[in-house]
C-alpha atoms as a PDB file:
ATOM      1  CA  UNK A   1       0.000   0.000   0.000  1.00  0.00           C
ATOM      2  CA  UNK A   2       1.493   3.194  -0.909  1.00  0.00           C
ATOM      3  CA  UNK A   3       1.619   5.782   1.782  1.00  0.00           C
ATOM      4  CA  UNK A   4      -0.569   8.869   1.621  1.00  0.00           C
ATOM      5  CA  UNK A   5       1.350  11.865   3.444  1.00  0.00           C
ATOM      6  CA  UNK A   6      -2.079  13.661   5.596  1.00  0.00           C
ATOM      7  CA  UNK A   7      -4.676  11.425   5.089  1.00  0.00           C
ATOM      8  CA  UNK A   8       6.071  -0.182 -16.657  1.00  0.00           C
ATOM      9  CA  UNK A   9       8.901   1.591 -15.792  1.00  0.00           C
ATOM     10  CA  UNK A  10       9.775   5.574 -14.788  1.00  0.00           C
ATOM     11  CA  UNK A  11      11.665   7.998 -16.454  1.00  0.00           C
ATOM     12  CA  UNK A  12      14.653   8.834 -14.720  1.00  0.00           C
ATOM     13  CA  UNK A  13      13.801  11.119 -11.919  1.00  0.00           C
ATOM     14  CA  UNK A  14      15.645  14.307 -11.508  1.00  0.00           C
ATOM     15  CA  UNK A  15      18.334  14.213  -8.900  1.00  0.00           C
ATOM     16  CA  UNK A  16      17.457  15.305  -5.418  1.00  0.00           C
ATOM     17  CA  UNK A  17      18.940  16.505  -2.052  1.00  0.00           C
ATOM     18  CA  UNK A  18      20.202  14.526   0.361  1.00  0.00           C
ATOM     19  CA  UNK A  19      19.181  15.525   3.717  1.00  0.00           C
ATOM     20  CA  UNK A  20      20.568  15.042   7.440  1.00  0.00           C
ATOM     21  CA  UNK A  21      24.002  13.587   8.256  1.00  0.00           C
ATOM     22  CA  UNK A  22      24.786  10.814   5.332  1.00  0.00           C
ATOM     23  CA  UNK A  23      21.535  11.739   3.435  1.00  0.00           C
ATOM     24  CA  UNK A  24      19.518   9.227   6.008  1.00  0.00           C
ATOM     25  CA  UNK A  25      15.438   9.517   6.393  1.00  0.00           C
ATOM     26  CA  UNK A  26      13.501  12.176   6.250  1.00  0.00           C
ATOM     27  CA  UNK A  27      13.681  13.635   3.620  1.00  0.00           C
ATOM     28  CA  UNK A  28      11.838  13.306  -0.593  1.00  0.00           C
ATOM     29  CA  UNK A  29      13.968  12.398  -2.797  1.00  0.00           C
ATOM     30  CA  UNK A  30      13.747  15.426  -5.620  1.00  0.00           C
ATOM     31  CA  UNK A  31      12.373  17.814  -3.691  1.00  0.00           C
ATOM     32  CA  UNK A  32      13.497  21.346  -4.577  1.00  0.00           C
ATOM     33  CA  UNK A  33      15.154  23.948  -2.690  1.00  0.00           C
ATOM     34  CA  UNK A  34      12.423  26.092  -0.878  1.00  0.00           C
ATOM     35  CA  UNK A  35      10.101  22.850  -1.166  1.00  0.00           C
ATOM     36  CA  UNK A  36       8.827  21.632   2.056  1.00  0.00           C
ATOM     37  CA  UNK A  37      11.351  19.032   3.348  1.00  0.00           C
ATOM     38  CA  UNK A  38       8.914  16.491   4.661  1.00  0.00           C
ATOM     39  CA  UNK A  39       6.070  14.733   2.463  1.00  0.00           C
ATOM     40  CA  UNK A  40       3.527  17.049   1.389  1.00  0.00           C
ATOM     41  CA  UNK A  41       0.010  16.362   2.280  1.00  0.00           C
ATOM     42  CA  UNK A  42      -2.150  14.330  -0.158  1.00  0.00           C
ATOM     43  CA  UNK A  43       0.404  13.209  -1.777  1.00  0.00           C
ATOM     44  CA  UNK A  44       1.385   8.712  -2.043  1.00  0.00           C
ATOM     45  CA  UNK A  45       4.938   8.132  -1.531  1.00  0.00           C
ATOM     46  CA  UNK A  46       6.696   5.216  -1.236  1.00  0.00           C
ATOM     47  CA  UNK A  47       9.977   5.270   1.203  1.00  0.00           C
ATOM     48  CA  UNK A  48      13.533   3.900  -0.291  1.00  0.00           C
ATOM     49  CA  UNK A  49      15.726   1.010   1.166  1.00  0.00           C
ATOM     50  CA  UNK A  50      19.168   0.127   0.614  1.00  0.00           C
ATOM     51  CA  UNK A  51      21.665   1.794  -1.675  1.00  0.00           C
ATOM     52  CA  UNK A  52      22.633   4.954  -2.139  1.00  0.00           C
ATOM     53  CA  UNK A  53      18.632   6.725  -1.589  1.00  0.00           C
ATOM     54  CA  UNK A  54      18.278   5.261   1.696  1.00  0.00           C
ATOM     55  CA  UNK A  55      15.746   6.506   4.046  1.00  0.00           C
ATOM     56  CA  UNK A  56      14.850   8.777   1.244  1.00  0.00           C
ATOM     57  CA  UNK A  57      10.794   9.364   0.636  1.00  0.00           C
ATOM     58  CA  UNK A  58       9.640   8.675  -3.650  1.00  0.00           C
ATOM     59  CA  UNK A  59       6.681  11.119  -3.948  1.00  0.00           C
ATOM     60  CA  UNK A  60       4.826   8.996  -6.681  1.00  0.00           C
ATOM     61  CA  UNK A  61       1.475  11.173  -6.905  1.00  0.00           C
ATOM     62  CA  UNK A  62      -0.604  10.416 -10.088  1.00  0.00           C
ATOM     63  CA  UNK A  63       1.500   7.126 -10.775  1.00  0.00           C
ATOM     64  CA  UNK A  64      -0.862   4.142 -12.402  1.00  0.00           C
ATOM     65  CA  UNK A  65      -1.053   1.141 -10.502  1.00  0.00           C
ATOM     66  CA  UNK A  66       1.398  -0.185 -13.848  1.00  0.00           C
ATOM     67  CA  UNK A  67       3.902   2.576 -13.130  1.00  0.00           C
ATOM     68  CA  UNK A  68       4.111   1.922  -9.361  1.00  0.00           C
ATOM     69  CA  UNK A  69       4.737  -2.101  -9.850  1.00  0.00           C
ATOM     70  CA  UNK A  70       7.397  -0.928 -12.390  1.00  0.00           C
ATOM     71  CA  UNK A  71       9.365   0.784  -9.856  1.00  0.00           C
ATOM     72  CA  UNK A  72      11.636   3.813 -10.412  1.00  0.00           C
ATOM     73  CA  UNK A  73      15.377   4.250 -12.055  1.00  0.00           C
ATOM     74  CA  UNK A  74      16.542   7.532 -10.178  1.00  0.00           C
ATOM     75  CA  UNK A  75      19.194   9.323 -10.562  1.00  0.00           C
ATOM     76  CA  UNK A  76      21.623   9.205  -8.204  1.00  0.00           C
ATOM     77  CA  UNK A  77      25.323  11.004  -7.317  1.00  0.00           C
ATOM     78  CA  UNK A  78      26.224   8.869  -4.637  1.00  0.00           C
ATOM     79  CA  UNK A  79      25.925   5.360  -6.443  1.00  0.00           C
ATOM     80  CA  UNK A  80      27.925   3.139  -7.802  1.00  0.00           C
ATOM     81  CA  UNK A  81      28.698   5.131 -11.043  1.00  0.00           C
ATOM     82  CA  UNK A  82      28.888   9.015  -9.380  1.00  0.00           C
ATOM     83  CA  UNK A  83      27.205  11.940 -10.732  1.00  0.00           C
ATOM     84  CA  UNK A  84      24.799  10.687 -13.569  1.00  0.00           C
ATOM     85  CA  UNK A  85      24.297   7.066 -12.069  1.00  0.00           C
ATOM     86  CA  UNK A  86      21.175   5.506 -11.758  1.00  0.00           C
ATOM     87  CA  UNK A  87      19.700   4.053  -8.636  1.00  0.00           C
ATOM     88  CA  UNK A  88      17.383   1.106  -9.623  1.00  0.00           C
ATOM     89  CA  UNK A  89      14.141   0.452  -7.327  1.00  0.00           C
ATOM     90  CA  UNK A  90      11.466  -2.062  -7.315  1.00  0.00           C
ATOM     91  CA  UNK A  91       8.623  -2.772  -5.212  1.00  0.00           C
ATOM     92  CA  UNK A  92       8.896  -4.816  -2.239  1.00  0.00           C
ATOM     93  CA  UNK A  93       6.892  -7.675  -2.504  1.00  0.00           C
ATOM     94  CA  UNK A  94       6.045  -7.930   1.534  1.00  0.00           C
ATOM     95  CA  UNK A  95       5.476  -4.087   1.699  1.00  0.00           C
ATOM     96  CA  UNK A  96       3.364  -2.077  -0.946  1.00  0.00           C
ATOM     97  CA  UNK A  97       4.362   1.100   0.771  1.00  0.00           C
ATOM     98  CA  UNK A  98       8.359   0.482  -0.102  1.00  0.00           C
ATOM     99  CA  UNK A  99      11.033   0.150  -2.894  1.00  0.00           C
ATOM    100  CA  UNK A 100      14.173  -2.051  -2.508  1.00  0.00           C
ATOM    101  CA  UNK A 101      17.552  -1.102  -3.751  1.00  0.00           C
ATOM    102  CA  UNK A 102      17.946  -3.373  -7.097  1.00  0.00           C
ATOM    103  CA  UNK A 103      21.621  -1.977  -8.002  1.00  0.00           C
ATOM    104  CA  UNK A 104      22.725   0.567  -9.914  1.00  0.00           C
ATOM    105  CA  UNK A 105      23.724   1.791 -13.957  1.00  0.00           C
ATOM    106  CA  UNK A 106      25.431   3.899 -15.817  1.00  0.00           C
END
């Protein structure tokens, strides 16, 4: 079940910040500066585990059921492959509300 903050495959996501010491929980992963750094309400996110997005909230708003069991290739600059690297993410079988760490690409 995807979380609601308040009540195929992706694109490659734009890059995001990194909050907190090591880039750990609490923050959405391509939020913009002056953006609120917590989940916004109404919106569905889905948190990121492992890898380099750790702890990291997905704000997948308006996704279709076939987009969410996709899961998301995001760009990361932490990952295995630096600055333009892509963090892979699928859904975790045992919790709708998450996305694993499945490696990362070029």
């Amino acid at each position: 079940m995807v979380a609601r903050a308040g009540a195929g495959r992706r694109p490659p996501a734009p890059a995001g910040r990194r909050p907190g010491p090591g880039g750990r929980g609490g923050g959405c992963y391509g939020a913009d500066p002056g953006e609120p750094a917590g989940p916004v309400p109404g919106h569905a996110y889905v948190a990121l585990h492992g890898g380099p997005l750790d702890g990291l909230l997905l704000d997948v708003t308006g996704w279709s059921e076939a987009e969410l069991a996709g899961g998301a290739l995001l760009i990361s600059t932490t990952g295995l492959y630096g600055p333009g690297g892509r963090s892979d993410y699928m859904p975790d079988p045992a919790d709708g509300g998450r996305y694993l760490w499945n490696g990362d690409t070029p």
